[in-house]
Every structure is written in C-alpha cells, then in structure tokens.
C-alpha atoms as a PDB file:
ATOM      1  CA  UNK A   1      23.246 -16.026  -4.767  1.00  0.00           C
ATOM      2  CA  UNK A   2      20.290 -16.261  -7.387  1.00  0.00           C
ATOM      3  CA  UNK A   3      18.969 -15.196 -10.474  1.00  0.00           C
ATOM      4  CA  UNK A   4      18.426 -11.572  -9.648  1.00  0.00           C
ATOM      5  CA  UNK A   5      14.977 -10.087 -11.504  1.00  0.00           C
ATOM      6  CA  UNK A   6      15.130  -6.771 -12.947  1.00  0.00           C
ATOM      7  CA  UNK A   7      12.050  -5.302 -11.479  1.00  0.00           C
ATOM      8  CA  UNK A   8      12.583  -3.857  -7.770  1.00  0.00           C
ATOM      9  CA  UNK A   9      10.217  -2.138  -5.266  1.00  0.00           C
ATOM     10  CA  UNK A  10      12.078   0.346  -3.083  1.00  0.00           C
ATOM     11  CA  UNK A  11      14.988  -1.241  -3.700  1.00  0.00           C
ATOM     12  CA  UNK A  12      14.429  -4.603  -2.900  1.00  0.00           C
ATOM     13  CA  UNK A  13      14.772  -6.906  -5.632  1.00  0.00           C
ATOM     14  CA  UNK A  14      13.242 -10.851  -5.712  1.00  0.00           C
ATOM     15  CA  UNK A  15      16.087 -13.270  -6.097  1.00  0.00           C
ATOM     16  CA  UNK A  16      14.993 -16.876  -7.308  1.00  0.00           C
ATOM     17  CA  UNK A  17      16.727 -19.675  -6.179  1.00  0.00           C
ATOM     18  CA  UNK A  18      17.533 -22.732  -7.983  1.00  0.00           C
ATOM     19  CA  UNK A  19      15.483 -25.824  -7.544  1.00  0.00           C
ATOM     20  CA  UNK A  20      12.481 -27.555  -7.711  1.00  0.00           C
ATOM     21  CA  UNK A  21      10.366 -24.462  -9.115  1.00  0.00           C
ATOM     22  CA  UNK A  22      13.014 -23.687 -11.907  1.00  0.00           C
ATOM     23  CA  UNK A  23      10.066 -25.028 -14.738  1.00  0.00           C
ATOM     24  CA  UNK A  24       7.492 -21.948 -13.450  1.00  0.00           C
ATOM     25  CA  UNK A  25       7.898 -18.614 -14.747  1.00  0.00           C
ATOM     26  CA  UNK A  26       8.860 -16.042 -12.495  1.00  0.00           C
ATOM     27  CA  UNK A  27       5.702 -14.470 -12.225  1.00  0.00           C
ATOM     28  CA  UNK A  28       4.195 -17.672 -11.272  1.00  0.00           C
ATOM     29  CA  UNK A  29       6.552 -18.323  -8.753  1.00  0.00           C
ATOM     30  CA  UNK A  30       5.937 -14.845  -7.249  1.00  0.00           C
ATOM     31  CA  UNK A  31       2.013 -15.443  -7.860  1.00  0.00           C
ATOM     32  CA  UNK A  32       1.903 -18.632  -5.855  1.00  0.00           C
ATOM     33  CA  UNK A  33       4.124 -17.507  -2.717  1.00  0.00           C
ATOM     34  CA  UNK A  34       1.919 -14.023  -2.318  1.00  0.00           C
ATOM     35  CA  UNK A  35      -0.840 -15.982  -2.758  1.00  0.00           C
ATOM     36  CA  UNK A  36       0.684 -18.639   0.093  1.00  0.00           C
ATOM     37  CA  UNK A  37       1.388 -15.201   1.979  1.00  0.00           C
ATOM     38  CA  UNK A  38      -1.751 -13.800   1.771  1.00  0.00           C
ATOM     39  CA  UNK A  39      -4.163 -16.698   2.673  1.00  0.00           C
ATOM     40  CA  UNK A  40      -2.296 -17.238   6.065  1.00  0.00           C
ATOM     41  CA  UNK A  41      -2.793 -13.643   6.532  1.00  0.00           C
ATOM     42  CA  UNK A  42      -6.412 -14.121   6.021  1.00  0.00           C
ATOM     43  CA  UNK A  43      -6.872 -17.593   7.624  1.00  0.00           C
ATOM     44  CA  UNK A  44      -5.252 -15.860  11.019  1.00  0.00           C
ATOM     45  CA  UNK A  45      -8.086 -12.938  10.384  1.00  0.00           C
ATOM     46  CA  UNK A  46     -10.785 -15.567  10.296  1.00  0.00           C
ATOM     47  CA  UNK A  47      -9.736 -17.074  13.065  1.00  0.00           C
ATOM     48  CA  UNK A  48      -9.589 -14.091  15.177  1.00  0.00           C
ATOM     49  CA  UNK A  49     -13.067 -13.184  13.867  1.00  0.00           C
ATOM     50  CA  UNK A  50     -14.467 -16.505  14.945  1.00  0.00           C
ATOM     51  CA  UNK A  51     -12.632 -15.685  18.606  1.00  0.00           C
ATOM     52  CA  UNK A  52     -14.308 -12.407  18.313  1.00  0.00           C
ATOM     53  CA  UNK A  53     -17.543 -14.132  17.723  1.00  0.00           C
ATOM     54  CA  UNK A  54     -17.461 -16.308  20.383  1.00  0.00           C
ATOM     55  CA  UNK A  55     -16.157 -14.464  22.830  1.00  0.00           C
ATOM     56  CA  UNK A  56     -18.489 -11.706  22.203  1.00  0.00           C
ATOM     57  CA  UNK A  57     -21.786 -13.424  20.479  1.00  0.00           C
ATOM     58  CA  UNK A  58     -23.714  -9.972  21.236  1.00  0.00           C
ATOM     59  CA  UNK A  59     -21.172  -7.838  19.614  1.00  0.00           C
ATOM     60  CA  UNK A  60     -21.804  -5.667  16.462  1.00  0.00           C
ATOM     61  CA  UNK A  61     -21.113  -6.614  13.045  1.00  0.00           C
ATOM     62  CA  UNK A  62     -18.872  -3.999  12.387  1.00  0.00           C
ATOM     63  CA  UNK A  63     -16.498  -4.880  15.403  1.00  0.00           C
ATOM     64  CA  UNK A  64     -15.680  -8.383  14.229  1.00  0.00           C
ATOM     65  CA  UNK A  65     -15.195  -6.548  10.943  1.00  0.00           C
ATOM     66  CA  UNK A  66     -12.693  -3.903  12.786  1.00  0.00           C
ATOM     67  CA  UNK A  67     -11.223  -6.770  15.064  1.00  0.00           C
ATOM     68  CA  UNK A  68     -10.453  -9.098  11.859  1.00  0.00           C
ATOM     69  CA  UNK A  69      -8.838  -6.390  10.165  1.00  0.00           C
ATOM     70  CA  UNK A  70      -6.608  -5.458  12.941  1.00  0.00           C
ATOM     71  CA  UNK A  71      -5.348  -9.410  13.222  1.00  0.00           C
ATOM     72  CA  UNK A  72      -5.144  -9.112   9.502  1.00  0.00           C
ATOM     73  CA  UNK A  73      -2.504  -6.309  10.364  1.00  0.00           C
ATOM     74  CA  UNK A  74      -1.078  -7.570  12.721  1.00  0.00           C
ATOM     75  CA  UNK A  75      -0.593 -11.004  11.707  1.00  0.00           C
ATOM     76  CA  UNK A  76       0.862  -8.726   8.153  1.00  0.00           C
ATOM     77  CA  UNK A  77       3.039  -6.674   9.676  1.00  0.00           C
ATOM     78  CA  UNK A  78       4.338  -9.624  12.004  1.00  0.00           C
ATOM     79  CA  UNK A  79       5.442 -12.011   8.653  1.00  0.00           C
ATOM     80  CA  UNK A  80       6.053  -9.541   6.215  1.00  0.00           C
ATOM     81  CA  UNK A  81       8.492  -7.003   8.160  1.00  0.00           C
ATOM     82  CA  UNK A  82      10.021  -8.543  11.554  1.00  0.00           C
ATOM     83  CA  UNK A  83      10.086 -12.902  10.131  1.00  0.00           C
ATOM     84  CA  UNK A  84      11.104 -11.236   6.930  1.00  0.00           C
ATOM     85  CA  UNK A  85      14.255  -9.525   8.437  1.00  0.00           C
ATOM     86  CA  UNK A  86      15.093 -12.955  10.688  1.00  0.00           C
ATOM     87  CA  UNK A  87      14.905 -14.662   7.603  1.00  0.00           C
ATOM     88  CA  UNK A  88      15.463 -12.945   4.936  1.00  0.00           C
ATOM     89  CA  UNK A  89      11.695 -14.460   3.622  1.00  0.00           C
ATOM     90  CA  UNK A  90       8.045 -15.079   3.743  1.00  0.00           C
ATOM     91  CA  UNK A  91       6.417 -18.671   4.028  1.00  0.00           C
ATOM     92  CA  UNK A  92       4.920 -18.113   0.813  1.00  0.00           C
ATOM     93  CA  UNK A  93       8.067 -16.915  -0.848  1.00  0.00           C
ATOM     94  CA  UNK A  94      10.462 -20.047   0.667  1.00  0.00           C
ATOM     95  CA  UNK A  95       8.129 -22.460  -0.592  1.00  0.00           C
ATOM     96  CA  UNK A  96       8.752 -21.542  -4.381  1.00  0.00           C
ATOM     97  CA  UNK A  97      12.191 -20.670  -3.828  1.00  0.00           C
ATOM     98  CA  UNK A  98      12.237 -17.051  -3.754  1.00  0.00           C
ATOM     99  CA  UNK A  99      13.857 -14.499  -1.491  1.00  0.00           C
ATOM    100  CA  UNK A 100      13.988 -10.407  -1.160  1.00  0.00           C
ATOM    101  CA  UNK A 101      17.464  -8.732  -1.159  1.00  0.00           C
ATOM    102  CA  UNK A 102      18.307  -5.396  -0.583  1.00  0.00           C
ATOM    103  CA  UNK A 103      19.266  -3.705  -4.811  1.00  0.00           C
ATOM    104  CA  UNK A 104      22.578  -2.220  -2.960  1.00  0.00           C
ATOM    105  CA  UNK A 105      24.103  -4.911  -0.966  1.00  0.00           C
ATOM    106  CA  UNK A 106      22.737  -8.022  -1.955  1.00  0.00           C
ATOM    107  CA  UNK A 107      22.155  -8.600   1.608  1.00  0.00           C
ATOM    108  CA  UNK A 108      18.926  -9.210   3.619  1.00  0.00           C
ATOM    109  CA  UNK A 109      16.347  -6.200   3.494  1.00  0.00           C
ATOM    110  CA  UNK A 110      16.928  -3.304   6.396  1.00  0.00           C
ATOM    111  CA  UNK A 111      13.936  -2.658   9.030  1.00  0.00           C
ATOM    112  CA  UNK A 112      13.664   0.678   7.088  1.00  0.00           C
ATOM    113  CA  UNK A 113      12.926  -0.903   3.387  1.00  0.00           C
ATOM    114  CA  UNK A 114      10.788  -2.976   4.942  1.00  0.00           C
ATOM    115  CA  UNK A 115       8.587  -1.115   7.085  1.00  0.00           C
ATOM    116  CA  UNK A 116       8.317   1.455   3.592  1.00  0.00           C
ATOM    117  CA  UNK A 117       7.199  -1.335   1.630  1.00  0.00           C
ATOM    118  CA  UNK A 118       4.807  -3.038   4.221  1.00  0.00           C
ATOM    119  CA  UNK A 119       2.908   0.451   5.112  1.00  0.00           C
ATOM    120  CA  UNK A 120       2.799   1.529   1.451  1.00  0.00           C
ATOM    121  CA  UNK A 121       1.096  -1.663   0.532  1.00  0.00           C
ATOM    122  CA  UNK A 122      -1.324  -1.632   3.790  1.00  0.00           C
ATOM    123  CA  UNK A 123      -1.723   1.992   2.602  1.00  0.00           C
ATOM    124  CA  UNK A 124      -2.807   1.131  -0.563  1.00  0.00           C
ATOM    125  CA  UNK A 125      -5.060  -1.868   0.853  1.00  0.00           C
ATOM    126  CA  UNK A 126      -6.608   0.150   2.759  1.00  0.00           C
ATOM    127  CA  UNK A 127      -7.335   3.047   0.615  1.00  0.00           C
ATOM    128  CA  UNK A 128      -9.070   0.423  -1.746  1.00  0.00           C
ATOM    129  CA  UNK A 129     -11.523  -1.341   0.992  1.00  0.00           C
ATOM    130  CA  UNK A 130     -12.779   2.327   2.138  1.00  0.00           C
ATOM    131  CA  UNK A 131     -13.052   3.273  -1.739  1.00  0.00           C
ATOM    132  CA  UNK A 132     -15.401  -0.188  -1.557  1.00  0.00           C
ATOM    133  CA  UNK A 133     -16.815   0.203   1.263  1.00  0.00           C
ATOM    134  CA  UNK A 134     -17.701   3.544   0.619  1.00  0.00           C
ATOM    135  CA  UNK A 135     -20.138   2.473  -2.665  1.00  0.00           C
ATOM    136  CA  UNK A 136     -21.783  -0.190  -0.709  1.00  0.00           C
ATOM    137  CA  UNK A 137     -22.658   2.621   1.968  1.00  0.00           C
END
C-alpha cells in the first residue's frame, strides 16, 4: 500500500507511494502537491474574477473580491472533498506520489472525514483573511 507517515489529521493519514519522488523528503513531497493544489484553486478564482470583471465592468471592488472567493470555495470544496473521494487524491498530491487513507481501514477517506477536514481548514482560512482584512480596515 505505501509508506504510511506517522502524523494524521482527523484520522487520515498521507501514504507515499513508491516512485519517481522517492529522493524528496516527505515534507517536500507534501509541500509541492499542496502547493500544486492550491494554485489551481487560485488560478480557477482568477479566472472567475476576470469573468466577473467582464461581465460586470461597473461592478464594485468588493464583489469581484466576494465572487473570487466563492469560486475559490467552490472550486476547494469540489477537488478537495467530492474528486478526493472518486479518487482517493488531489492533482497536486498524484503528481508527487502521495495519497490520503482513512488511519482505521486503510481505505479511501469517508465523505464525513472529509467534509471535517475541508471546513476546518476553510474555517481556519477564513478566520485569518477577516483577522487581515480587519487591520487594513
């Protein structure tokens, strides 16, 4: 199955496969496939702001802002949780070899761990850009 790491979230451990990344460290194989994650994540934001934009030259600031963040979501939610549980991956996490199983079973995650883990760490996004936003106000 893989080399099974000893730190977990929720119960879902990172399992490495075998392969081309074996001469990274784990931490820069999970580095680079959040990072892959991530910047599609924010690529389909900017996209959807530019949409926004055009489709709306006369609207406010703020609601591109709003809009971008609620693709951001969406587009999150989408890869992380429901591809995730077809897959049993990310993009970001295939390309360096690297998988999520549940601690338990060894199996793919459930909907459940998933969803937990996905609105703890939008939670915690979140909490962070109104803590920012709130100093530049």
């Amino acid at each position: 199955m893989g080399d099974i790491d000893s730190t977990s979230f929720k119960g879902l451990t990172p399992v490495y496969r075998r392969g081309s990344f074996d001469q990274l460290h784990r931490w820069e194989r999970r580095f680079i496939g959040y990072a892959v994650d991530g910047g599609l994540h924010l690529a389909f934001a900017l996209v959807v702001w530019l949409g926004f934009a055009i489709a709306l030259p006369d609207a406010d600031l703020w609601w591109r802002f709003e809009v971008a963040v609620a693709g951001y979501a969406l587009v999150s939610y989408a890869h992380r949780v429901l591809f995730q549980r077809r897959t049993g991956t990310t993009i970001g996490k295939a390309l360096v070899g690297m998988s999520v199983v549940s601690e338990d079973t060894g199996a793919r995650p459930s909907l459940l761990d998933l969803n937990l883990q996905w609105f703890i760490g939008a939670t915690a996004v979140g909490a962070y850009m109104a803590y920012r936003l709130h100093e530049l106000i």
